[in-house]
Every structure is written in C-alpha cells, then in structure tokens.
Protein backbone atom coordinates (compact mmCIF):
# COMPACT_ATOMS: atom_id res chain seq x y z
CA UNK A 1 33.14 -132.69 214.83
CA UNK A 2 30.55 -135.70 213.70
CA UNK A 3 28.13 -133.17 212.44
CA UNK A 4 31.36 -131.59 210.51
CA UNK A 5 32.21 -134.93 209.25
CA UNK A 6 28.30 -135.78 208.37
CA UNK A 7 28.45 -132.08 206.46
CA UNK A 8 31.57 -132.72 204.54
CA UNK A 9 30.56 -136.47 203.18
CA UNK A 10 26.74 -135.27 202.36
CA UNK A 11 29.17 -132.73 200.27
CA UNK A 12 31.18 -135.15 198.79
CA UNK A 13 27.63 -137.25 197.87
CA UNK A 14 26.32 -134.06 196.60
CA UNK A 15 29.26 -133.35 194.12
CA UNK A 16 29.57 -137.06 192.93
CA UNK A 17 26.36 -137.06 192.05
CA UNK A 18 26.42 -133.97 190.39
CA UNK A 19 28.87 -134.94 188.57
CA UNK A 20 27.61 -138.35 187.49
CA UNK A 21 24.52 -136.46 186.10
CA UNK A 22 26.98 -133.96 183.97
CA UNK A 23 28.45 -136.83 182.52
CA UNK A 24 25.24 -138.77 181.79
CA UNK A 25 24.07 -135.25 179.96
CA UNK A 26 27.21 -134.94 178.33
CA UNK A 27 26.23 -138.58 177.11
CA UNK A 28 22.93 -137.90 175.99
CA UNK A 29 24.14 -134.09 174.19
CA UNK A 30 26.69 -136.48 172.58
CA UNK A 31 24.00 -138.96 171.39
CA UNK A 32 21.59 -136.37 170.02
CA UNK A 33 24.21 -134.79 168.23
CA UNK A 34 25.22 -137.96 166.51
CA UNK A 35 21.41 -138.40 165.33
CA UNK A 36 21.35 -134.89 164.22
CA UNK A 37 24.69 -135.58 161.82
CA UNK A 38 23.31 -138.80 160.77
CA UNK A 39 20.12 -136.92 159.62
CA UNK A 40 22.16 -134.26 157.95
CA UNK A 41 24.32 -136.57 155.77
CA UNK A 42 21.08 -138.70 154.98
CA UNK A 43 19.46 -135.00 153.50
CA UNK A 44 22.83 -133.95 151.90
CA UNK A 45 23.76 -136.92 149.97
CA UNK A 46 20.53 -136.80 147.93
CA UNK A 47 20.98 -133.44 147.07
CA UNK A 48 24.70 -133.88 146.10
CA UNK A 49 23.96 -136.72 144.15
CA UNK A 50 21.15 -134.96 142.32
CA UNK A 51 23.68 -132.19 142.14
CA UNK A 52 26.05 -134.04 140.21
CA UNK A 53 23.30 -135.75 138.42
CA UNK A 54 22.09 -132.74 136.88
CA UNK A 55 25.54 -130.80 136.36
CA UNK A 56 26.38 -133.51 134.22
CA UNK A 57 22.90 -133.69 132.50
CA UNK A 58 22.84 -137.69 133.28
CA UNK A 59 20.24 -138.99 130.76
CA UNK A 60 18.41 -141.14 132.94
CA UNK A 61 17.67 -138.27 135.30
CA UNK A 62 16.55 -136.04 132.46
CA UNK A 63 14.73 -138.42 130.83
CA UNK A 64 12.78 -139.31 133.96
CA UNK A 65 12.33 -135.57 134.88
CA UNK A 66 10.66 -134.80 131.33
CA UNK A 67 8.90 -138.36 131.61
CA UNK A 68 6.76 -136.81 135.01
CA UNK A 69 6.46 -133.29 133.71
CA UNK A 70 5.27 -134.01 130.85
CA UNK A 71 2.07 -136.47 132.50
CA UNK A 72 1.27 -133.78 135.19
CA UNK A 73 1.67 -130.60 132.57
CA UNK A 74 -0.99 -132.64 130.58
CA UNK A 75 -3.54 -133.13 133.40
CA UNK A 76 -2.78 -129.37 134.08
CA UNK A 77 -3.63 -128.66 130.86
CA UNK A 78 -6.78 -130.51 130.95
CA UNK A 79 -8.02 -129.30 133.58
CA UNK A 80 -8.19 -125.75 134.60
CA UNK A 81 -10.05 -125.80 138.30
CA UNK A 82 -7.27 -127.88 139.16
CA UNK A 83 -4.77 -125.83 137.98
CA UNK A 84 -5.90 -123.16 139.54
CA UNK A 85 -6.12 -124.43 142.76
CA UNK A 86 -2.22 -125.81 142.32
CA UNK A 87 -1.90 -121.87 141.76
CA UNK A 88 -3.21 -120.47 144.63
CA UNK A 89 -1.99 -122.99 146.82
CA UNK A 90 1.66 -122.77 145.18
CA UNK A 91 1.69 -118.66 146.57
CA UNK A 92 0.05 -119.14 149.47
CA UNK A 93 2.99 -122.08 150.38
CA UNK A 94 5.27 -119.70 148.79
CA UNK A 95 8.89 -118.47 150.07
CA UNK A 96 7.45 -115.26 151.10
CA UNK A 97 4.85 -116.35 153.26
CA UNK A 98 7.39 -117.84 155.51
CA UNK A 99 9.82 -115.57 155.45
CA UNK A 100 7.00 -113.25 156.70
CA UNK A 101 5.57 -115.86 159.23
CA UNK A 102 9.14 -116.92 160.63
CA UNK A 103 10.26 -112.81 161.04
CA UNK A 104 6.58 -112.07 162.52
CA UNK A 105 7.42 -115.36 165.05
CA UNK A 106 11.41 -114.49 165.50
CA UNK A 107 9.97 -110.41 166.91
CA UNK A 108 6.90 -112.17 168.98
CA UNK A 109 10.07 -114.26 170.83
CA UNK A 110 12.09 -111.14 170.99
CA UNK A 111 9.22 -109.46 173.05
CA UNK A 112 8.40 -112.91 174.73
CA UNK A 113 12.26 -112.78 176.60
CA UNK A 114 13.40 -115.46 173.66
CA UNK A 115 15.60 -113.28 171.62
CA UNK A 116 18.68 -115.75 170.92
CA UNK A 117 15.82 -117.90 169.24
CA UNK A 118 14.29 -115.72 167.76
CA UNK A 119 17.44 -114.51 165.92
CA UNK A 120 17.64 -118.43 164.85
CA UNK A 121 15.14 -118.28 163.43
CA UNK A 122 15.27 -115.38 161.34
CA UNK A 123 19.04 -116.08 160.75
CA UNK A 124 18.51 -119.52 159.41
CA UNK A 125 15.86 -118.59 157.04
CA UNK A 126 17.90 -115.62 155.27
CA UNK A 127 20.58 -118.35 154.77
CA UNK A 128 18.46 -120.30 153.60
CA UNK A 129 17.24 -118.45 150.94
CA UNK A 130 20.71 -116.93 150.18
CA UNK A 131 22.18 -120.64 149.77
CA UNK A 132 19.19 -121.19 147.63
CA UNK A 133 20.58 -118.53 145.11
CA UNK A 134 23.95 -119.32 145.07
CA UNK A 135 23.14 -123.01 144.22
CA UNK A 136 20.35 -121.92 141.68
CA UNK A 137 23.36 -119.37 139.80
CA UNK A 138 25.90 -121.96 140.26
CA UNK A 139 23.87 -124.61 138.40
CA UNK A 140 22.02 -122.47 136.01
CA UNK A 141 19.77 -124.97 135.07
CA UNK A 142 16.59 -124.47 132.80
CA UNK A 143 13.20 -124.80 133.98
CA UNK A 144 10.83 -126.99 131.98
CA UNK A 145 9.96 -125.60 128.17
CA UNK A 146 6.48 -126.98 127.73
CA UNK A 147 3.97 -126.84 125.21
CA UNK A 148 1.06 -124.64 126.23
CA UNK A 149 2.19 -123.84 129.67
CA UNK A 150 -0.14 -123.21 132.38
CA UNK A 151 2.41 -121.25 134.41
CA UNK A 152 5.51 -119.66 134.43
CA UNK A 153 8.59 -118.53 137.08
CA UNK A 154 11.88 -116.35 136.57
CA UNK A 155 15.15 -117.94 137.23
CA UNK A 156 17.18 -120.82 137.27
CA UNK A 157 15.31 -124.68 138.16
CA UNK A 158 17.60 -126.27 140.67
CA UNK A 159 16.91 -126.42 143.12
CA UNK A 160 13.13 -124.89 143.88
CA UNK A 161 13.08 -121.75 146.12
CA UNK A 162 9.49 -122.74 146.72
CA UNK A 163 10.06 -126.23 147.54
CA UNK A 164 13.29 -124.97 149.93
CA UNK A 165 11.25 -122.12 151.40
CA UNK A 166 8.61 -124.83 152.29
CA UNK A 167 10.85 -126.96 154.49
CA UNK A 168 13.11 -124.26 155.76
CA UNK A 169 9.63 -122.31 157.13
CA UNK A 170 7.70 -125.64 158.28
CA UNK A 171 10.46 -127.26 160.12
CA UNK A 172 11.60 -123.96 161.73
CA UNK A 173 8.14 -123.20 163.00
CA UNK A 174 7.53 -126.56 163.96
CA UNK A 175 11.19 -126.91 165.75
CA UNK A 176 9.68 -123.47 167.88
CA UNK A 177 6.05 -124.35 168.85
CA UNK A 178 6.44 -128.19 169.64
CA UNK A 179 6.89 -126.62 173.21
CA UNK A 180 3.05 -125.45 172.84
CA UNK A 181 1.94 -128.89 172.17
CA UNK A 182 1.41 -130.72 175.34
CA UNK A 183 0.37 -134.12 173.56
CA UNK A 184 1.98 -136.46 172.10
CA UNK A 185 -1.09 -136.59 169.61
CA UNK A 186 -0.80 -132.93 168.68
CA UNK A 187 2.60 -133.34 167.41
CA UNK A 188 2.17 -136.08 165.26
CA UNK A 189 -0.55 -134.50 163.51
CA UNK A 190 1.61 -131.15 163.74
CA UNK A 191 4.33 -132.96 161.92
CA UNK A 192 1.92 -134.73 159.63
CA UNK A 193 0.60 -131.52 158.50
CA UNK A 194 4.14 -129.99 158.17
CA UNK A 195 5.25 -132.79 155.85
CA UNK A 196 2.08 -132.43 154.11
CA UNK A 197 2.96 -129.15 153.21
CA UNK A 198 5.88 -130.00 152.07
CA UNK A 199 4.86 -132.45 149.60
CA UNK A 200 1.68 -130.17 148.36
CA UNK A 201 4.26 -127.34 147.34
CA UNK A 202 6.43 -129.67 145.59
CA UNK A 203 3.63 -131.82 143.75
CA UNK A 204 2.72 -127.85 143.05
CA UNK A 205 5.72 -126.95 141.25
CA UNK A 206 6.46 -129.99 138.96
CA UNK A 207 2.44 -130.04 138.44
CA UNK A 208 2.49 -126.41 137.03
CA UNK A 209 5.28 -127.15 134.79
CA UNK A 210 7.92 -124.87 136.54
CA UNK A 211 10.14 -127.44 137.69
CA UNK A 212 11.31 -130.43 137.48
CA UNK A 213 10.84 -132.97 139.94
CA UNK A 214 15.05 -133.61 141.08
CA UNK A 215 14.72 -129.73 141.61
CA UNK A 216 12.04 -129.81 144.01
CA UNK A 217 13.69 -133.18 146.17
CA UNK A 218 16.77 -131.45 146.26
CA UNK A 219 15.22 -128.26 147.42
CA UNK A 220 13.33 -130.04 150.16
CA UNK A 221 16.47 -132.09 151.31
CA UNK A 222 18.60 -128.80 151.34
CA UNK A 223 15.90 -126.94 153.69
CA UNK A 224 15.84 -129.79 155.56
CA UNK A 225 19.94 -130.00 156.09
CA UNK A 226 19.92 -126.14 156.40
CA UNK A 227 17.61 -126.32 159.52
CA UNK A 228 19.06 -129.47 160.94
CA UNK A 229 22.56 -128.23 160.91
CA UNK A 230 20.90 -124.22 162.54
CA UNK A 231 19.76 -126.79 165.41
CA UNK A 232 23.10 -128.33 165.62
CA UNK A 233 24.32 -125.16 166.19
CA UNK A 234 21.51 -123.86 168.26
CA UNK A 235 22.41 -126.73 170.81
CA UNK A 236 25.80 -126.46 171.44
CA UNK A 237 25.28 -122.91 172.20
CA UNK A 238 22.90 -123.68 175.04
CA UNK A 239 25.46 -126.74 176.31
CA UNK A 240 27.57 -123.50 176.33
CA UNK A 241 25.36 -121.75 178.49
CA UNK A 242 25.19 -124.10 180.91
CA UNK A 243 21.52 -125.05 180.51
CA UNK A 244 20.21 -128.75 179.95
CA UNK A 245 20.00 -130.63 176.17
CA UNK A 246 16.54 -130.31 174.81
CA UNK A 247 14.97 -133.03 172.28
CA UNK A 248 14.22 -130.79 169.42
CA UNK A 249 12.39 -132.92 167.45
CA UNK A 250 9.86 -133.78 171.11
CA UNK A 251 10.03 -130.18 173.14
CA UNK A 252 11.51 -127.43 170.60
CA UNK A 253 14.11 -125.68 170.33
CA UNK A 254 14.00 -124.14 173.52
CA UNK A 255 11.22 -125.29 175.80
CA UNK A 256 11.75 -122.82 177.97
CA UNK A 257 10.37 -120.28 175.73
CA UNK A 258 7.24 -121.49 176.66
C-alpha cells in the first residue's frame, strides 16, 4: 500500500512538473514570438513608408535619391576597374545565385531526413521573389536615366530584386546552418559576413546607376520581413508538433537537422 502511495505521489510530482515546464515553454514560444513581430513591424514600416513615399513621388525623397545616384554614377564613370568589379560582384550576389544555392540546400535537407525545412526554404524564396514582382508592377517606378550609363537592368526600380534576393538568400541560409556553428564566434562573423553581403549588393545597384537608393532599403527590409514572418510560421508549426521552441536567430531553424 506505502509503496502504492510512494508510486502515485512520485506521479503526481512527475506531472506537476511536467506541466510547470509546458507552461514555462509556452512562456518562452510566447516571448520569441513577440520579438519576431516586433522585428517584422520594425522591417515593414520602412518599406511602407518608402512605399508611400515614392507612390506619391515626395520631392524630398526624389531629390535625395537623384542627389546619391548621381555622386556614385560619376565615380562609376570615372573609374572603370571599379565598375567592373561592382559588375561582377552585382551577378555573382545576384537573385539567381540564391535561388540556386537555397534549392541545392532545400534537396541536400530533403535527403538529410529535413524535408519540412527544406520545403521552407525553397517555399519562402519563390514568395519572395513573386512578392518582389507584384510590388515592382504595382509601383511601376522608373529606374535611374543617367547620362553615360555604365550599366543597365529591365524592369521596374522599386523595390530591387537584387537587393531582395540578397536578404531573402543570406538570412535563409544563415537561419539553416547556424546549427553547424558550434561557437559563438563563428556566428557573429557568419552574420557579419551575411550583412556584409547585403550592403555590397545594394551599394552595387545604386553605384551602377540601376537603382535608386529607397529601392534597394526597401528591398532589403522586405526580404528581411518575408523571412522573418516564414520563421514565424516555421515555429508554430513545430509548437504544433509537439517538439521544443528553438532560438532561430542562436541554433537555426531546426537544430535538429544537424
């Protein structure tokens, strides 16, 4: 009877804890999802201001837009290494090369037992680039009309598909390896090197006279709000599945993968 007794309260101890720690993970899921909205709203107001901005052609904007173009177009002008290097660079960072890199990653998870994030991946990077589209056909906006240009791009200007594809490809990439990282060390400079890119392919764009600079922020920030709201999404669904909240920004996506 005691050793019933003991069995039954070590049962009860068992399930109060247990459910303590559910709570206390429903806590910290409900904390990082908070941070994650936060970051969204702080990525999608700049773009919807700059939206606005430029659907209404607001002078200031424009004015400041030519103001940069112009400066950079002339040191592009000037100088032709470095304008070729802006070139190469500007492909090589280009939206292809990470649609290419995240589908080549998203089939390597498939065959690594990762499939759900490997479908993330790929999924979040088509709508990326579809949203991209609709906003550049919706806006219509010219690209720059310089004087002796050094370079030249079909379509509308806002917001860059080069500058988007940039953040959409680093961030999702970055939000899968992190697992592979074991120090805190490596992922800074993995991150420093990600935002690095970011910035080279925009600098890239305005530099070579194909954009503007509001059309290269606002493609950043919408890459940016893209992936952060795929992760939102990515993390509910594994609450759902019963398995624990991961820190995307520290351990990935899905640490497990790895």
């Amino acid at each position: 009877m005691l050793r019933f007794l003991d069995g039954h309260s070590s049962s009860d101890r068992f399930s109060r804890r247990q459910a303590a720690d559910d709570q206390a993970a429903d806590r910290r899921l409900g904390v990082r999802l908070t941070l994650a909205a936060v970051a969204v709203a702080l990525f999608t107001v700049p773009f919807v201001i700059l939206l606005i901005l430029v659907k209404t052609s607001f002078t200031p904007l424009s004015d400041f837009d030519e103001s940069i173009a112009l400066q950079l177009h002339a040191h592009a002008v000037a100088d032709p290494g470095y304008t070729n290097f802006l070139s190469i660079g500007t492909e090589v960072f280009g939206p292809w090369t990470w649609r290419v890199l995240v589908i080549l990653t998203g089939i390597w998870l498939w065959y690594r037992g990762a499939p759900r994030l490997g479908i993330w991946a790929v999924a979040t990077i088509t709508f990326g680039g579809l949203l991209n589209l609709a906003v550049k056909a919706a806006v219509d906006r010219a690209r720059p009309d310089l004087p002796d240009p050094v370079a030249s791009a079909p379509g509308a200007s806002f917001p860059s598909g080069h500058a988007m594809g940039a953040a959409l490809g680093v961030c999702i990439l970055m939000l899968i390896l992190l697992p592979s990282l074991k120090s805190w060390a490596a992922r800074i400079i993995a991150w420093l090197v990600a935002g690095a890119i970011m910035v080279f392919v925009a600098y890239s764009r305005v530099a070579l006279g194909v954009h503007w600079v509001s059309d290269v922020v606002a493609g950043v920030a919408l890459g940016i709000v893209v992936v952060v709201g795929a992760a939102i999404g990515f993390e509910a669904w594994r609450r759902g599945e019963g398995r624990r909240p991961a820190e995307p920004l520290k351990e990935g996506m899905e640490p497990e993968a790895f």
